[in-house]
PDB file of N, CA and C in Angstrom:
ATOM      1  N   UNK A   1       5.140  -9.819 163.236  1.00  0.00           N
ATOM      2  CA  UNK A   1       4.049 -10.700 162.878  1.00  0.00           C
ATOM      3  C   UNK A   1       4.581 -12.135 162.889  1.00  0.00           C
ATOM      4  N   UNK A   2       4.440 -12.976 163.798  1.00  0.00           N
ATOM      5  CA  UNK A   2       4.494 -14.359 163.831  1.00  0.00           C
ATOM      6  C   UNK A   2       3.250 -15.135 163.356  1.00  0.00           C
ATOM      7  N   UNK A   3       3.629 -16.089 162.946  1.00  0.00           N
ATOM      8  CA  UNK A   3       2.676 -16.965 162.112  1.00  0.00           C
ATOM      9  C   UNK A   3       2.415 -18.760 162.979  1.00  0.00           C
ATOM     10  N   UNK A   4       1.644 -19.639 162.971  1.00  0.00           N
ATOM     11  CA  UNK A   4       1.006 -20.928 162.452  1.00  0.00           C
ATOM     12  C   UNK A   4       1.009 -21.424 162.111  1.00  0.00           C
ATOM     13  N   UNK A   5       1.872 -22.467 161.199  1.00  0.00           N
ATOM     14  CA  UNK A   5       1.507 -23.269 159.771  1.00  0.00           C
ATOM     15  C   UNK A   5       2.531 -24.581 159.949  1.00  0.00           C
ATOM     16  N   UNK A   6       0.805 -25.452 159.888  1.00  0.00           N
ATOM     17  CA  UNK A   6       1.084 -26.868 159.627  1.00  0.00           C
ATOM     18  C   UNK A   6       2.207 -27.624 161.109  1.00  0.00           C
ATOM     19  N   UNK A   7       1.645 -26.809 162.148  1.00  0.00           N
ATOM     20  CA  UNK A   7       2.149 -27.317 163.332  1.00  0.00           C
ATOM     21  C   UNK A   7       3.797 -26.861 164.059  1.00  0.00           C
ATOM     22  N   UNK A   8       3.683 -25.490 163.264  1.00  0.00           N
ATOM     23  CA  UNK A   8       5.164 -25.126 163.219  1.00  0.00           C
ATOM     24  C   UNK A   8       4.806 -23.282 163.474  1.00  0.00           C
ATOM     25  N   UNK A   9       5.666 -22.834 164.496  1.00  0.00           N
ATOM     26  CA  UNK A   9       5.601 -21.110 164.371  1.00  0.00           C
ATOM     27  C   UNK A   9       7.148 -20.399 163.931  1.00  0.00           C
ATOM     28  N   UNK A  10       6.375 -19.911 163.074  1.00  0.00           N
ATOM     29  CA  UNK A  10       7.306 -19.024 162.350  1.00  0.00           C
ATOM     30  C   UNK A  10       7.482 -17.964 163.241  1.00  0.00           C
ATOM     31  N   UNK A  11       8.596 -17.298 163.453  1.00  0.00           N
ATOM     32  CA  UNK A  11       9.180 -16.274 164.779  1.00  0.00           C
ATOM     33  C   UNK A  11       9.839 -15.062 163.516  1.00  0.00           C
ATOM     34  N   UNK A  12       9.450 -13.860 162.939  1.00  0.00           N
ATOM     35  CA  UNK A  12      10.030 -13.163 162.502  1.00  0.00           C
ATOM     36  C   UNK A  12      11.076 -12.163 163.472  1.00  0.00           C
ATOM     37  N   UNK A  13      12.582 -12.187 163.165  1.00  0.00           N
ATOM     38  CA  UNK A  13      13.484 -11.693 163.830  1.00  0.00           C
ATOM     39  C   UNK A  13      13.395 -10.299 163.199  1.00  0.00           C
ATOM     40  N   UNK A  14      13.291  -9.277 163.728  1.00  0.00           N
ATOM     41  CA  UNK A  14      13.938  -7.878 163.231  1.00  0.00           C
ATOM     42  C   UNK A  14      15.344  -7.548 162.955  1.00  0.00           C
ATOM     43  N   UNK A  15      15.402  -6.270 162.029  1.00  0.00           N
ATOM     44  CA  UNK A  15      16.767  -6.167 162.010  1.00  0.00           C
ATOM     45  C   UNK A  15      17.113  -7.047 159.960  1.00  0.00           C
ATOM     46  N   UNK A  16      18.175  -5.642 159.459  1.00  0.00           N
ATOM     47  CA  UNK A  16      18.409  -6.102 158.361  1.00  0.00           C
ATOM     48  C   UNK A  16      19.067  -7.798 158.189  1.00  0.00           C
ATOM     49  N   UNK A  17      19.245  -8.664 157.993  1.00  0.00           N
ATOM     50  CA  UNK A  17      17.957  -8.682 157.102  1.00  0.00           C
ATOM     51  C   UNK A  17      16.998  -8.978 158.065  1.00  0.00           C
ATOM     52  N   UNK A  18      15.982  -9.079 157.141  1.00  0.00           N
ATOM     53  CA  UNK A  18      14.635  -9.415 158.203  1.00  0.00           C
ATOM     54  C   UNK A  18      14.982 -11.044 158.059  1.00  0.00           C
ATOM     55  N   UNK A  19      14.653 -11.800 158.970  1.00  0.00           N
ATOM     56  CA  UNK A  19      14.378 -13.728 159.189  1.00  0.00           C
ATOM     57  C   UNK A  19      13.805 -13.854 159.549  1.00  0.00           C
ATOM     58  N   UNK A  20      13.332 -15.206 159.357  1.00  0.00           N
ATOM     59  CA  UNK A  20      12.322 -16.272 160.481  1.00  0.00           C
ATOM     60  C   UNK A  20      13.260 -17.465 160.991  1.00  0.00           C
ATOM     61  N   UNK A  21      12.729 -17.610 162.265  1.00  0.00           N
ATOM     62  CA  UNK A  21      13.451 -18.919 162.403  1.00  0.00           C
ATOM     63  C   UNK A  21      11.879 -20.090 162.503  1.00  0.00           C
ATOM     64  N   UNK A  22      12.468 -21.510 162.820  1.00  0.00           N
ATOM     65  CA  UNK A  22      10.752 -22.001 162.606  1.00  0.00           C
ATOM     66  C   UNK A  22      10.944 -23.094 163.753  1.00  0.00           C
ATOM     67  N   UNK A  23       9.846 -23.245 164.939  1.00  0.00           N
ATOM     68  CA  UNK A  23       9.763 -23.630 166.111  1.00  0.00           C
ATOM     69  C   UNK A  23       8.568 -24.725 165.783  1.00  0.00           C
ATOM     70  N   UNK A  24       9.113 -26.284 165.729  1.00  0.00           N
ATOM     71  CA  UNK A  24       8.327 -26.988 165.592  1.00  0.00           C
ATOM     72  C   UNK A  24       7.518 -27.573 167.167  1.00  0.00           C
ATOM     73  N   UNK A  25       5.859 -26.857 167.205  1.00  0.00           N
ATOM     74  CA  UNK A  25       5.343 -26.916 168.006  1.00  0.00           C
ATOM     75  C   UNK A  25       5.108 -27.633 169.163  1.00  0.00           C
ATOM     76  N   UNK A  26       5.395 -29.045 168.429  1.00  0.00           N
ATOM     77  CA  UNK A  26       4.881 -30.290 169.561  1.00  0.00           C
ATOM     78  C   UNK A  26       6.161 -30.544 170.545  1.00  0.00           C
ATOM     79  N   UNK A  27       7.458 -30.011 169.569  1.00  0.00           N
ATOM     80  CA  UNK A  27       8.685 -30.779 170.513  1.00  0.00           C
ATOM     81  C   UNK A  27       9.287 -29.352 171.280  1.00  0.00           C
ATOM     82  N   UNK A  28       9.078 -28.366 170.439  1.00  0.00           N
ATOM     83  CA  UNK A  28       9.607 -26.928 170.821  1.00  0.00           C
ATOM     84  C   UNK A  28      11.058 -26.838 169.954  1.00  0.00           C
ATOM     85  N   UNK A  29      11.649 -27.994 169.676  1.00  0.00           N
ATOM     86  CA  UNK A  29      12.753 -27.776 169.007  1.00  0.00           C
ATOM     87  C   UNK A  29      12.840 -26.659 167.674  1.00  0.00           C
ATOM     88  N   UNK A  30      13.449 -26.115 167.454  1.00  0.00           N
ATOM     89  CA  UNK A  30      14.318 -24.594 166.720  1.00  0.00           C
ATOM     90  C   UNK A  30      14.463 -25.858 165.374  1.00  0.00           C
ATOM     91  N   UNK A  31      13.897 -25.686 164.050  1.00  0.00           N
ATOM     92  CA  UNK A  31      14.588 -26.213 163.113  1.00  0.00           C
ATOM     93  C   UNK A  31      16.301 -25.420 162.685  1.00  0.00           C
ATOM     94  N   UNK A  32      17.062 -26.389 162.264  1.00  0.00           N
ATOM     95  CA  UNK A  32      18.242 -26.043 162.425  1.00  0.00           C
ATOM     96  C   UNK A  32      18.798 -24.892 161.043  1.00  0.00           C
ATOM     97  N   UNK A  33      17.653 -24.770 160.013  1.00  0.00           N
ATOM     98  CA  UNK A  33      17.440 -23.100 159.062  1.00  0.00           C
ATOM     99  C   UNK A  33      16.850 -22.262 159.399  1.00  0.00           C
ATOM    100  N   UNK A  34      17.370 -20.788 158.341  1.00  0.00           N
ATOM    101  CA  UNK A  34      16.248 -20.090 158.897  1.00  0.00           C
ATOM    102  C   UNK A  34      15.986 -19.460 157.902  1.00  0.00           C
ATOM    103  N   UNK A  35      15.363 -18.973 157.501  1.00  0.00           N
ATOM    104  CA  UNK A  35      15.131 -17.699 156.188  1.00  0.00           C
ATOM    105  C   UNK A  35      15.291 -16.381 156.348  1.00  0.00           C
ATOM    106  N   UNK A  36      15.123 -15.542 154.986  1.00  0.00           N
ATOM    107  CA  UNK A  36      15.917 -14.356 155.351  1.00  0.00           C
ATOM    108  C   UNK A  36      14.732 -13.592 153.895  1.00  0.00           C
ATOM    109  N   UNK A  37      14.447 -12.357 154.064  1.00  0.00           N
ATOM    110  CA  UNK A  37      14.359 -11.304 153.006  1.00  0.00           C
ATOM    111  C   UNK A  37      14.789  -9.829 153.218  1.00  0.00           C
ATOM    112  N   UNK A  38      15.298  -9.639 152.123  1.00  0.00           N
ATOM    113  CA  UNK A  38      15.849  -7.930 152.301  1.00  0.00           C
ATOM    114  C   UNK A  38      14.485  -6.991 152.311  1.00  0.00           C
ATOM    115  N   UNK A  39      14.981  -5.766 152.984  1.00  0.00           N
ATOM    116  CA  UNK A  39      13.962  -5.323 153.771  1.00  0.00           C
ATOM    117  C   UNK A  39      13.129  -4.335 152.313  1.00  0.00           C
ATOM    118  N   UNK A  40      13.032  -4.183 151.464  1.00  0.00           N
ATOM    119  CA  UNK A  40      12.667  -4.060 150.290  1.00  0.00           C
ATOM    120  C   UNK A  40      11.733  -4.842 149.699  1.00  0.00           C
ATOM    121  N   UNK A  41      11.746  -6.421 150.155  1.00  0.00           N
ATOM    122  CA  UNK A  41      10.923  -7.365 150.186  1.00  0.00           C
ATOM    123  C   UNK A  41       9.538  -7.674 150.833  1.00  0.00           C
ATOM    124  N   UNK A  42      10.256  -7.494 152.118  1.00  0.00           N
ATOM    125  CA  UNK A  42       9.361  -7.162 153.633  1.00  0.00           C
ATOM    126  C   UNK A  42       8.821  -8.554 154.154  1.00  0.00           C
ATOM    127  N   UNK A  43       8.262  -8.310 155.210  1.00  0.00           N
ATOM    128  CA  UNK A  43       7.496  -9.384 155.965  1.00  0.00           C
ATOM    129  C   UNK A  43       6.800 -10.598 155.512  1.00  0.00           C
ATOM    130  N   UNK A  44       6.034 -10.340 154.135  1.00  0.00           N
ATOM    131  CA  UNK A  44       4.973 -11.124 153.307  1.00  0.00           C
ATOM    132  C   UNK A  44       6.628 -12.416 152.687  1.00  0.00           C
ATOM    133  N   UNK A  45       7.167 -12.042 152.044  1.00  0.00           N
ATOM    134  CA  UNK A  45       8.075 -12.378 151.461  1.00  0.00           C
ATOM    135  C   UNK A  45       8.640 -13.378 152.285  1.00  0.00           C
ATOM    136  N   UNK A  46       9.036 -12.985 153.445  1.00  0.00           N
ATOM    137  CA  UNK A  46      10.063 -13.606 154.470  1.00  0.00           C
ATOM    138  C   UNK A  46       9.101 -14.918 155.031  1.00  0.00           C
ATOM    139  N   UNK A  47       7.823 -14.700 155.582  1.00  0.00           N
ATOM    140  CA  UNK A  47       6.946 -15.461 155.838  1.00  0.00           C
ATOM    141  C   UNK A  47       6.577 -16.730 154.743  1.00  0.00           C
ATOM    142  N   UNK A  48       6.424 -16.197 153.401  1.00  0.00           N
ATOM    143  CA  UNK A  48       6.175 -17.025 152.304  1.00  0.00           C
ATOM    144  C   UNK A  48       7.586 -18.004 152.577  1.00  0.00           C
ATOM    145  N   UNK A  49       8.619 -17.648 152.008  1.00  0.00           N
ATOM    146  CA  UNK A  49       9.478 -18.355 152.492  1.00  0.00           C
ATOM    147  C   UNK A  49       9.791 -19.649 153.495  1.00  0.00           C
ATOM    148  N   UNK A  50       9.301 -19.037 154.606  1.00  0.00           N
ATOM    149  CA  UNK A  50       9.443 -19.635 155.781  1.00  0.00           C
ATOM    150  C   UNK A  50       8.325 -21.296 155.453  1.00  0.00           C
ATOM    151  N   UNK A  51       7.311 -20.726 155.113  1.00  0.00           N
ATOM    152  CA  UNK A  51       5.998 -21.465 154.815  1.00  0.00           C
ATOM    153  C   UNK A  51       7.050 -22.733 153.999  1.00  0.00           C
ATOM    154  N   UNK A  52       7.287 -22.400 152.969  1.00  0.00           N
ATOM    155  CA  UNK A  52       7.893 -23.326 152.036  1.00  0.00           C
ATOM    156  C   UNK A  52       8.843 -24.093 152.478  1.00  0.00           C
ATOM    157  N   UNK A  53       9.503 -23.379 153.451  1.00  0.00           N
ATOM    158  CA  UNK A  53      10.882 -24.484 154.310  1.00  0.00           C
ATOM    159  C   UNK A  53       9.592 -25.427 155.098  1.00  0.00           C
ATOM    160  N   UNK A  54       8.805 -25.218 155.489  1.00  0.00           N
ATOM    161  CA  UNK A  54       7.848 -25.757 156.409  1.00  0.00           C
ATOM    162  C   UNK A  54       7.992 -27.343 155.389  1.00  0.00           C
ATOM    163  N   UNK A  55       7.237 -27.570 154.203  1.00  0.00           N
ATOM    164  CA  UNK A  55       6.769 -27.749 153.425  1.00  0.00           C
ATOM    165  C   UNK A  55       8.056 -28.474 153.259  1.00  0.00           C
ATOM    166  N   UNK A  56       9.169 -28.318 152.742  1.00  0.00           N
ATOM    167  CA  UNK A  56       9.630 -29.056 152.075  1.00  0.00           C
ATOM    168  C   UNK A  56      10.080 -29.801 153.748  1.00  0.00           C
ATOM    169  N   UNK A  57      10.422 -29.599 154.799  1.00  0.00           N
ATOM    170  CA  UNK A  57      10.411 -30.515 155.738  1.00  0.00           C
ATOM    171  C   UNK A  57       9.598 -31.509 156.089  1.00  0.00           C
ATOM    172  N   UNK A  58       8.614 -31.091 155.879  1.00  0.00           N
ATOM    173  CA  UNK A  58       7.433 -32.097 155.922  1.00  0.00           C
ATOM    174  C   UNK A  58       7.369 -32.920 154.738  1.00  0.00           C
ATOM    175  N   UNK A  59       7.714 -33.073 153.935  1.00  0.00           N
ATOM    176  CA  UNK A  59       8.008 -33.943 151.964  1.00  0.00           C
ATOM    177  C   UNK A  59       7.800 -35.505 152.570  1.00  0.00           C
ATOM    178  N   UNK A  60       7.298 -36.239 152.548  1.00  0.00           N
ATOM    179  CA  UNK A  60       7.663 -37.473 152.801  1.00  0.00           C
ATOM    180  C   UNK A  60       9.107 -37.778 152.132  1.00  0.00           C
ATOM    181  N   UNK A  61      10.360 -37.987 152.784  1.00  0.00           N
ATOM    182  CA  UNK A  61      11.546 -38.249 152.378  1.00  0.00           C
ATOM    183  C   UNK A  61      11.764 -38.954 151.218  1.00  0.00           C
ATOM    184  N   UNK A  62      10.996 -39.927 150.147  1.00  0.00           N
ATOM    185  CA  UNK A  62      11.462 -40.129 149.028  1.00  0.00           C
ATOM    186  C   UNK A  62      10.922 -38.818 147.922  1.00  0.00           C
ATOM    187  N   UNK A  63      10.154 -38.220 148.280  1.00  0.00           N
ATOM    188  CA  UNK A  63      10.189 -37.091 147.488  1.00  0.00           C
ATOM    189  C   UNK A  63      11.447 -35.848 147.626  1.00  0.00           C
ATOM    190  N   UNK A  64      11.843 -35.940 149.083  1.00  0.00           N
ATOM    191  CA  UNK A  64      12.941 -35.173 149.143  1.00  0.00           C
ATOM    192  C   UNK A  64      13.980 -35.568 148.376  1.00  0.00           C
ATOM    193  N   UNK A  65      14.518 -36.997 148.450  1.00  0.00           N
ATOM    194  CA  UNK A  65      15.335 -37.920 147.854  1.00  0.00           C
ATOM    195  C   UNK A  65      15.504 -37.122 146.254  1.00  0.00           C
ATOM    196  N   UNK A  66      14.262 -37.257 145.684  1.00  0.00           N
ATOM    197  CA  UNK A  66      13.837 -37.197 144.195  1.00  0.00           C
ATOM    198  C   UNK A  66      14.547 -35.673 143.775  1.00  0.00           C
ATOM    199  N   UNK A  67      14.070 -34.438 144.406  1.00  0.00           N
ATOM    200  CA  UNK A  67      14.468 -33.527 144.485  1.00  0.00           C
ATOM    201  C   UNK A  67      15.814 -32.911 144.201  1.00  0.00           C
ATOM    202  N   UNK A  68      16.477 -33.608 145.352  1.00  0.00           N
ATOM    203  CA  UNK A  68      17.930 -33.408 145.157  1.00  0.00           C
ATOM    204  C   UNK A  68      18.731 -34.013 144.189  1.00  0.00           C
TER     205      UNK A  68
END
């Protein structure tokens, strides 16, 4: 199940663990993380995840700043 979100596709990899890697649409470039859930977790999990890396990439950078 690959996903959509916010201009970015999430690519679920098979195989313990399960990952996503995340393919930002417009340039095609591979963001350089990836996420991961144990397979106990499953797909929903790994995806949620993924969503949230989305998300915090997108932060306007003084909120990232703030964060760390």
């Amino acid at each position: 199940m690959n996903e959509v979100y916010r201009g970015h596709e999430i690519v679920l990899l098979e195989g313990p663990p399960l990952s996503a890697v995340l393919i930002e649409r417009r340039s095609g470039a591979t963001l350089p993380t990836k996420v991961t859930a144990l397979p106990n977790e499953g797909e929903y999990a790994c995806l949620k995840r993924a969503r949230q890396l989305v998300d915090l990439y997108l932060q306007p950078r003084r909120h990232r700043a703030a964060a760390e």
